[in-house]
Protein backbone atom coordinates (compact mmCIF):
# COMPACT_ATOMS: atom_id res chain seq x y z
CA UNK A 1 37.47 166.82 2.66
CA UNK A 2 38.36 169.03 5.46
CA UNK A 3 41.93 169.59 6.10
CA UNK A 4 44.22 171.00 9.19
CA UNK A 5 45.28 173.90 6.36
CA UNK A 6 41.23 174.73 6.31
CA UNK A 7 40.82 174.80 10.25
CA UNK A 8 44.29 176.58 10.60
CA UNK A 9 43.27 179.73 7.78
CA UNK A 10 39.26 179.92 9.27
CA UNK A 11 41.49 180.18 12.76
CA UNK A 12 43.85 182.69 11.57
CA UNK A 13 46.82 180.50 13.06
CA UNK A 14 49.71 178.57 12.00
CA UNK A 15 48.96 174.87 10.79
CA UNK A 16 51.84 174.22 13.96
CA UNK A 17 49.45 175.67 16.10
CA UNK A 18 46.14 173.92 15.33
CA UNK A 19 48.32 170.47 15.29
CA UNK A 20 49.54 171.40 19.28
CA UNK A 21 45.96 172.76 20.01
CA UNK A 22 44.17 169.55 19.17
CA UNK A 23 46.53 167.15 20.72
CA UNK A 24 46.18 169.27 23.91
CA UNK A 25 49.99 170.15 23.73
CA UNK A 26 50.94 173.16 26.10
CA UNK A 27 52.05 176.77 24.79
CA UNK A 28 48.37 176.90 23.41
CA UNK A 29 46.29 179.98 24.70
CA UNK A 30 43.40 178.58 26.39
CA UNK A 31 41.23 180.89 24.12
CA UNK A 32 43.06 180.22 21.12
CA UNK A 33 42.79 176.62 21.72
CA UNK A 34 38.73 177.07 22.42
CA UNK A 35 38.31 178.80 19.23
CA UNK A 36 40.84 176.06 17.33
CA UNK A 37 38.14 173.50 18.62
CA UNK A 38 35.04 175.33 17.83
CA UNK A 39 36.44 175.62 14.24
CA UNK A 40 37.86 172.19 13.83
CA UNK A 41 33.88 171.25 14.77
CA UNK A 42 31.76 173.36 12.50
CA UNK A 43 34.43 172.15 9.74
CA UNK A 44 33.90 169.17 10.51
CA UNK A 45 37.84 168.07 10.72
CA UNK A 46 39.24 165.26 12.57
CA UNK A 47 42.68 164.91 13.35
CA UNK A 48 44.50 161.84 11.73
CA UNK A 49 45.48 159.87 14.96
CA UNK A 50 47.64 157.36 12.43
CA UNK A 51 49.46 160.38 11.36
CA UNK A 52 50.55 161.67 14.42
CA UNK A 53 51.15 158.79 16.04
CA UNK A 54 54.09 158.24 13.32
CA UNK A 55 55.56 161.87 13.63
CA UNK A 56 55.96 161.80 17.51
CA UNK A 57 55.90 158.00 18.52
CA UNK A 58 52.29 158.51 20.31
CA UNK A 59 48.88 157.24 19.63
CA UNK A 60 46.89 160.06 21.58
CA UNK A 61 45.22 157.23 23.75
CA UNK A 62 45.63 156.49 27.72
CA UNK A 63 44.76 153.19 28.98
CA UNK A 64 42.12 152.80 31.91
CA UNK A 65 42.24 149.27 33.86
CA UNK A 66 39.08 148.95 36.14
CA UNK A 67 38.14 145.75 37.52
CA UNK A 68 34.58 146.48 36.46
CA UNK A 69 32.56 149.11 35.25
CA UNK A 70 28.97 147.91 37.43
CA UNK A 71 29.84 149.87 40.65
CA UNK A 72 29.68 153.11 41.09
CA UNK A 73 32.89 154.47 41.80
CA UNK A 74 34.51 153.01 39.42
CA UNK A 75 32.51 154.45 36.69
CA UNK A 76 32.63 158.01 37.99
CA UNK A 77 36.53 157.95 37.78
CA UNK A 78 36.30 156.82 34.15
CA UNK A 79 33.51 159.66 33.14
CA UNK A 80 36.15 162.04 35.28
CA UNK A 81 39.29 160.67 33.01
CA UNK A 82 36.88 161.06 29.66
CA UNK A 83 36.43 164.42 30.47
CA UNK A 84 39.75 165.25 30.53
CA UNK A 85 40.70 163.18 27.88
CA UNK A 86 38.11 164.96 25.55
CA UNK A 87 38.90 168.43 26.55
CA UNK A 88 42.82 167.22 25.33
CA UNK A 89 41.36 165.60 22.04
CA UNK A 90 42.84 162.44 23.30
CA UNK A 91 40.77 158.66 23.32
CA UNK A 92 40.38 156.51 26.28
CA UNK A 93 41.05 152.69 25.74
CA UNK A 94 39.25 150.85 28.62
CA UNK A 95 40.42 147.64 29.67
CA UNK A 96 37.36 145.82 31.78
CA UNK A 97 38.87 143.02 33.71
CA UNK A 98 35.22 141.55 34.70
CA UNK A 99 34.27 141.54 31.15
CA UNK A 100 33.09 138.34 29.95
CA UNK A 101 35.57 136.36 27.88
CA UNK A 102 38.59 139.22 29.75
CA UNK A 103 41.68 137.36 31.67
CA UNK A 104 44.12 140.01 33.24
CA UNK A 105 46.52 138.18 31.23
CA UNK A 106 45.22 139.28 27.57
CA UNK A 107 45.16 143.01 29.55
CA UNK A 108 48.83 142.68 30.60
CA UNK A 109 50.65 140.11 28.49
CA UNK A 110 49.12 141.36 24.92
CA UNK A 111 47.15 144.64 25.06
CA UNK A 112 49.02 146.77 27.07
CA UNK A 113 52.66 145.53 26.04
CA UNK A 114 51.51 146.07 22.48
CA UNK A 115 51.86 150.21 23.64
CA UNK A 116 48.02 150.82 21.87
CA UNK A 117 48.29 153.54 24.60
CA UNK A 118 50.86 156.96 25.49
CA UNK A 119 49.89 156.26 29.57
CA UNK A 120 48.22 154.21 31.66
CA UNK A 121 45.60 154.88 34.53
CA UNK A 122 44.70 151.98 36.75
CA UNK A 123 41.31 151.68 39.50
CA UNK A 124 41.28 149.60 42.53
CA UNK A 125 44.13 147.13 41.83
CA UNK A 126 46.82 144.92 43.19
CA UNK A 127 49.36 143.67 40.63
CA UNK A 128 51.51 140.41 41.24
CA UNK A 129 55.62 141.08 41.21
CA UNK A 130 55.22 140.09 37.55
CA UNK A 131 52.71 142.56 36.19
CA UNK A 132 54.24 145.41 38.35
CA UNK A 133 57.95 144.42 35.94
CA UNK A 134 55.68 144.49 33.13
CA UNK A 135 53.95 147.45 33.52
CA UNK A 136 57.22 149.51 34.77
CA UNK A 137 59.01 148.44 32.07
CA UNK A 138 57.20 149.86 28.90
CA UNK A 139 58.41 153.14 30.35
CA UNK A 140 54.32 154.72 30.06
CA UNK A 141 53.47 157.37 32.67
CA UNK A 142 51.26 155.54 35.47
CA UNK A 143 49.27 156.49 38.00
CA UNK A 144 46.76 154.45 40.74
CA UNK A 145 43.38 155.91 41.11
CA UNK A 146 41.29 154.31 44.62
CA UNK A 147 43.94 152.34 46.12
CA UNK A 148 47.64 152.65 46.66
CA UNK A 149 50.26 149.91 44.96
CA UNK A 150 54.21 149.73 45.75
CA UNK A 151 56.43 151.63 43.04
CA UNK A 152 53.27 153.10 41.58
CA UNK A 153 51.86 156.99 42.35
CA UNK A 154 48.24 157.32 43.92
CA UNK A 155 45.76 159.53 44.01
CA UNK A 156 43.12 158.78 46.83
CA UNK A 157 41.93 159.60 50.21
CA UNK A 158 43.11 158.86 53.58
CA UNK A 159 41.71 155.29 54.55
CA UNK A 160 42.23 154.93 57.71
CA UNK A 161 41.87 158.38 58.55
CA UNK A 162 38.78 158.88 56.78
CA UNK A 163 37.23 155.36 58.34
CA UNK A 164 38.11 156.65 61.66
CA UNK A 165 36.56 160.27 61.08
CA UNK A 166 33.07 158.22 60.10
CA UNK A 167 33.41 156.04 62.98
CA UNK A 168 34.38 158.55 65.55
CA UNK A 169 31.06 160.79 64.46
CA UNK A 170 29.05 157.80 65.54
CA UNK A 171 30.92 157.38 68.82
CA UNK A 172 30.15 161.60 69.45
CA UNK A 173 26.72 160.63 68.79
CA UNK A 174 26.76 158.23 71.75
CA UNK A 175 26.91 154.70 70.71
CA UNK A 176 29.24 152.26 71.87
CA UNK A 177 27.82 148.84 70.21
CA UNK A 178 29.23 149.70 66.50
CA UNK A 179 28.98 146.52 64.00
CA UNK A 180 31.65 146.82 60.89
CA UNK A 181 30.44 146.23 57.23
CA UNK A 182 34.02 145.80 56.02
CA UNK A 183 34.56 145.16 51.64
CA UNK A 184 36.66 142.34 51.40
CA UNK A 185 36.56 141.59 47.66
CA UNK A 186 38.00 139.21 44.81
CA UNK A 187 40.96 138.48 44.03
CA UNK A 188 43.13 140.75 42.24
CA UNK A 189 41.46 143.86 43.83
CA UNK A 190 43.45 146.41 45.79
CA UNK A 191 43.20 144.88 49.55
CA UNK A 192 44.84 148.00 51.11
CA UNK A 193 41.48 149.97 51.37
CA UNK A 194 39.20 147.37 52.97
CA UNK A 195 42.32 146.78 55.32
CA UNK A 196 42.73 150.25 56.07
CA UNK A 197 39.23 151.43 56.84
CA UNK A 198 39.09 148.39 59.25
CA UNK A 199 41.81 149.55 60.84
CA UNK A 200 40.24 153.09 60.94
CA UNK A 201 37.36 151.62 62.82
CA UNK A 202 39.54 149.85 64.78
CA UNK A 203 41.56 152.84 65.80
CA UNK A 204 38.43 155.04 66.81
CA UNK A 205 37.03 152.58 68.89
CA UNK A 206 40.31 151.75 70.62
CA UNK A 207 40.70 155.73 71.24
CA UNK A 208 37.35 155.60 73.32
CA UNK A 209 37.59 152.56 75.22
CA UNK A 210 35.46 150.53 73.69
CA UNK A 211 35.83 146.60 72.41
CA UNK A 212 35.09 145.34 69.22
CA UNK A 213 32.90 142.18 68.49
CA UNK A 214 34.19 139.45 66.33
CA UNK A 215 30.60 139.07 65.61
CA UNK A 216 29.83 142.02 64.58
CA UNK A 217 32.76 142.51 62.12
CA UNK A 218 30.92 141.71 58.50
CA UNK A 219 32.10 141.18 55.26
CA UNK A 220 29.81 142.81 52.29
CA UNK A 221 32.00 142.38 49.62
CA UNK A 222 31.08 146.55 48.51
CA UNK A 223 28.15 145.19 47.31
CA UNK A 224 24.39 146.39 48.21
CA UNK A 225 23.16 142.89 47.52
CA UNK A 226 25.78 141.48 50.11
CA UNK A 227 25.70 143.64 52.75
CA UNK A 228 21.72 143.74 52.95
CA UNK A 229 22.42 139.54 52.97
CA UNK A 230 25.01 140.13 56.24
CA UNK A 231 22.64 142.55 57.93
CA UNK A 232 20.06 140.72 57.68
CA UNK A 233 21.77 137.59 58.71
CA UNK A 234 23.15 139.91 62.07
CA UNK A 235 19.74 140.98 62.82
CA UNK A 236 18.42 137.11 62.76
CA UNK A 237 21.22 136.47 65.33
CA UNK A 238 19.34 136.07 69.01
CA UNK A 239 20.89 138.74 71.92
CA UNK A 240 22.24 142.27 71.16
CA UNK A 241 22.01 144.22 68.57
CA UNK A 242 24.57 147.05 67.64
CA UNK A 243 22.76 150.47 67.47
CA UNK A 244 24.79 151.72 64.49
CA UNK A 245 27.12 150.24 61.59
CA UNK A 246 30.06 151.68 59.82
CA UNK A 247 29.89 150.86 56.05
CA UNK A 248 32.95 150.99 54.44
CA UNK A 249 31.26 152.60 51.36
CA UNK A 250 27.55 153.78 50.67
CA UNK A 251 26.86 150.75 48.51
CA UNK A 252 26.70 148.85 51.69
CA UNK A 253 25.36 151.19 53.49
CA UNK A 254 22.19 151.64 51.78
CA UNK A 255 22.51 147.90 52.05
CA UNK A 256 22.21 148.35 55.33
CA UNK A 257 19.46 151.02 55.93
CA UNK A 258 17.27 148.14 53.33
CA UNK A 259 18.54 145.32 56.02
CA UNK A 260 17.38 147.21 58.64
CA UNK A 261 13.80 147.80 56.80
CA UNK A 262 13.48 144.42 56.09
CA UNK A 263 13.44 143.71 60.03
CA UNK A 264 10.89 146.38 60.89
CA UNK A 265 13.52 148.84 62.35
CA UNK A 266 13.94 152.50 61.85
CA UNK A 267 17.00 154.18 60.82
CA UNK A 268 18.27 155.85 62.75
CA UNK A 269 16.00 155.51 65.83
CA UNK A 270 16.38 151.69 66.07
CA UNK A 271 20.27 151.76 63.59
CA UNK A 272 22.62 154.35 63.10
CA UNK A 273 24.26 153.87 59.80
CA UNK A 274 27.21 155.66 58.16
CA UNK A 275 29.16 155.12 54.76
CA UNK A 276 31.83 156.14 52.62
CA UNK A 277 31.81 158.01 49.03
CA UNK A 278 28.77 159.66 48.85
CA UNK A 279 27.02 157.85 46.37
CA UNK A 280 24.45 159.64 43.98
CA UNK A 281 21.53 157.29 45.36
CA UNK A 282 23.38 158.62 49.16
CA UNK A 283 21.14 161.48 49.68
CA UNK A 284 17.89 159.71 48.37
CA UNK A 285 18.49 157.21 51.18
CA UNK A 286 19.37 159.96 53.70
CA UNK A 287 22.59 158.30 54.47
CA UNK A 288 25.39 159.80 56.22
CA UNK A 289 28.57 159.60 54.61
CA UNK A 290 32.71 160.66 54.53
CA UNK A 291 31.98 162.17 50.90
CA UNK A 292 34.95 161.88 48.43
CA UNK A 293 34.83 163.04 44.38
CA UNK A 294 35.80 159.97 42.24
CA UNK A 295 34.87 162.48 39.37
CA UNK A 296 37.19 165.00 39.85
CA UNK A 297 40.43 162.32 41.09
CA UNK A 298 39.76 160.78 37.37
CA UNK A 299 40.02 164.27 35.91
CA UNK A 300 43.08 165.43 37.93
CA UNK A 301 44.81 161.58 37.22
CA UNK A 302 44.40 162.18 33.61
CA UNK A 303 45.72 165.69 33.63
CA UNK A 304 48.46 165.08 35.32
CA UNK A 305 49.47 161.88 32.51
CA UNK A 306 48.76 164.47 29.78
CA UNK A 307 51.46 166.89 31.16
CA UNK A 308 53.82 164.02 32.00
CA UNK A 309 53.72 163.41 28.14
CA UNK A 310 53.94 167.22 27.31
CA UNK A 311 55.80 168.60 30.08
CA UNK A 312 52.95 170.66 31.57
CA UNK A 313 52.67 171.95 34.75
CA UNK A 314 51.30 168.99 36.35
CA UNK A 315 53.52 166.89 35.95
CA UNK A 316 54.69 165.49 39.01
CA UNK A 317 56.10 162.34 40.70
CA UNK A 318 54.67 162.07 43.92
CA UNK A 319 50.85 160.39 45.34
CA UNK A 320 48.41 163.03 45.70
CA UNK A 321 46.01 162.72 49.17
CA UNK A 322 42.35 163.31 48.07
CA UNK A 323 39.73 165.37 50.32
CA UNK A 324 36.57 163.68 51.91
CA UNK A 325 34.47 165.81 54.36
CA UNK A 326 31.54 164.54 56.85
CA UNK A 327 27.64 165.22 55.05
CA UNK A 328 25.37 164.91 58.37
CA UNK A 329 22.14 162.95 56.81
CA UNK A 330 18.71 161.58 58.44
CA UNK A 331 20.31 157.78 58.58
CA UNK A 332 22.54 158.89 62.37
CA UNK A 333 21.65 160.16 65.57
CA UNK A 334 22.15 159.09 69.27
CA UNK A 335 20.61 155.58 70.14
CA UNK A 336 17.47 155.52 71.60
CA UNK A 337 18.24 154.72 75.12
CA UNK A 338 20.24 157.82 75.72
């Protein structure tokens, strides 16, 4: 059986430094710490997690709370956090709160105060008063990945800013009757993002004079599924039409451009639709969208937990803003009548 004395004499290092190399602690050359890895490999060692878990009081694991893994931007921030994770030589627990037979109270009450994890990272969330004292009191670095929560740092874009960006570039294009496929959710989910990028829609339109219609304002639950079910329901109503919808993510908005199919219109000549996120189906659909990187905020979010457990540079205490930039697609362009 392979040992760490085997990997650390192939390596021509110290045992010490193929221990710090493989549990991603810093002071490791990023070449020596390559060539540690390749060895450890073709040896075919693995690292005793039980073993140094007793020595320094960790279990080499981070905890990832999602509310489900079925939507898209959810499971990019988990492949993101694996990534890192992997590169560290650290395991991932995942915690699935839509998983059948999973209660939020087996995640907080029992798993998570059990410490099977050295940090925590959670996606999309709100906590009640009681799992935010539970959570902050195990003492495990935490950070919030797609939606901010009280107490707890963040990593994610500008909401409101970003919703009013994506709304604005329809307004430039010339349209003024601007229907809102907004994401309220289920309970437990973070509510300050589908509240924010309403706002954000309700901010541009305010800026340029124009009302917005009660009627108009949808709920599609960041579902595809949904929001082609509101669309469609909008586009059965008798009198106006809008000419364009803001999606609060490109889920629904490729539930819209299928809505608007489903009626016999073209997008965008007859509906002007824009999203959020840009989705990997996005660009098949032609869909404009403010594009953010779930990928890389799950990479950074682990990172930085790693080097609040090792005192690397990362390390930090503050919310980090993430970047999301306009990609122009086939699915806008100034309403017909102009």
């Amino acid at each position: 059986m392979t040992s760490i004395d085997d990997v650390a004499r192939v390596s021509g290092v110290s045992i010490a430094t193929v221990s710090r190399a493989l549990r991603g602690l810093p002071n490791v050359s990023e070449e020596t710490r390559a060539r540690i890895r390749r060895h450890a490999d073709e040896l075919g060692y693995v690292a005793s997690s039980s073993a140094s878990g007793l020595a320094s009081g960790r279990t080499h694991a981070m905890g990832v709370v999602a509310p489900s893994i079925s939507r898209w931007f959810y499971t990019t921030v988990i492949e993101g956090i694996d990534s890192a994770l992997r590169e560290a030589n650290h395991d991932m627990i995942l915690y699935n709160l839509a998983s059948r037979g999973g209660d939020r109270a087996r995640v907080f009450h029992r798993s998570i105060l059990r410490k099977r994890t050295d940090a925590l990272i959670a996606l999309c969330l709100d906590f009640t008063a009681d799992e935010r004292e539970q959570l902050l009191s195990i003492g495990h670095p935490m950070i919030m990945i797609g939606g901010p929560v009280r107490g707890i740092r963040h990593i994610g874009i500008d909401e409101r800013a970003v919703a009013r960006e994506a709304t604005e570039h329809l307004i430039r294009l010339g349209h003024r009757d601007i229907a809102h496929l907004g994401g309220e959710d289920d309970e437990g989910l973070n509510r300050v993002v589908p509240r924010d990028r309403r706002l954000g829609f309700l901010d541009a339109l305010g800026a340029a004079g124009i009302e917005s219609r009660t009627e108009w304002m949808l709920s599609g639950r960041f579902s595809l599924t949904a929001s082609r079910d509101a669309v469609n329901e909008l586009l059965d109503r008798p009198g106006a039409r809008p000419t364009a919808i803001f999606a609060n993510c490109d889920e629904m908005g490729i539930g819209a451009i299928l809505a608007a199919h489903d009626h016999g219109l073209s997008v965008p000549g007859d509906l002007s639709v824009i999203g959020i996120d840009n989705h990997d189906l996005s660009a098949s659909f032609g869909l404009t969208t403010m594009a953010q990187d779930p990928y890389e905020q799950g990479r950074l979010g682990a990172r930085i937990l790693l080097d609040d457990l090792t005192g690397g540079p990362l390390s930090r205490k503050t919310s980090i803003r993430a970047e999301a930039r306009l990609i122009e697609r086939s699915s806008t362009a100034p309403p017909i009548h102009l």
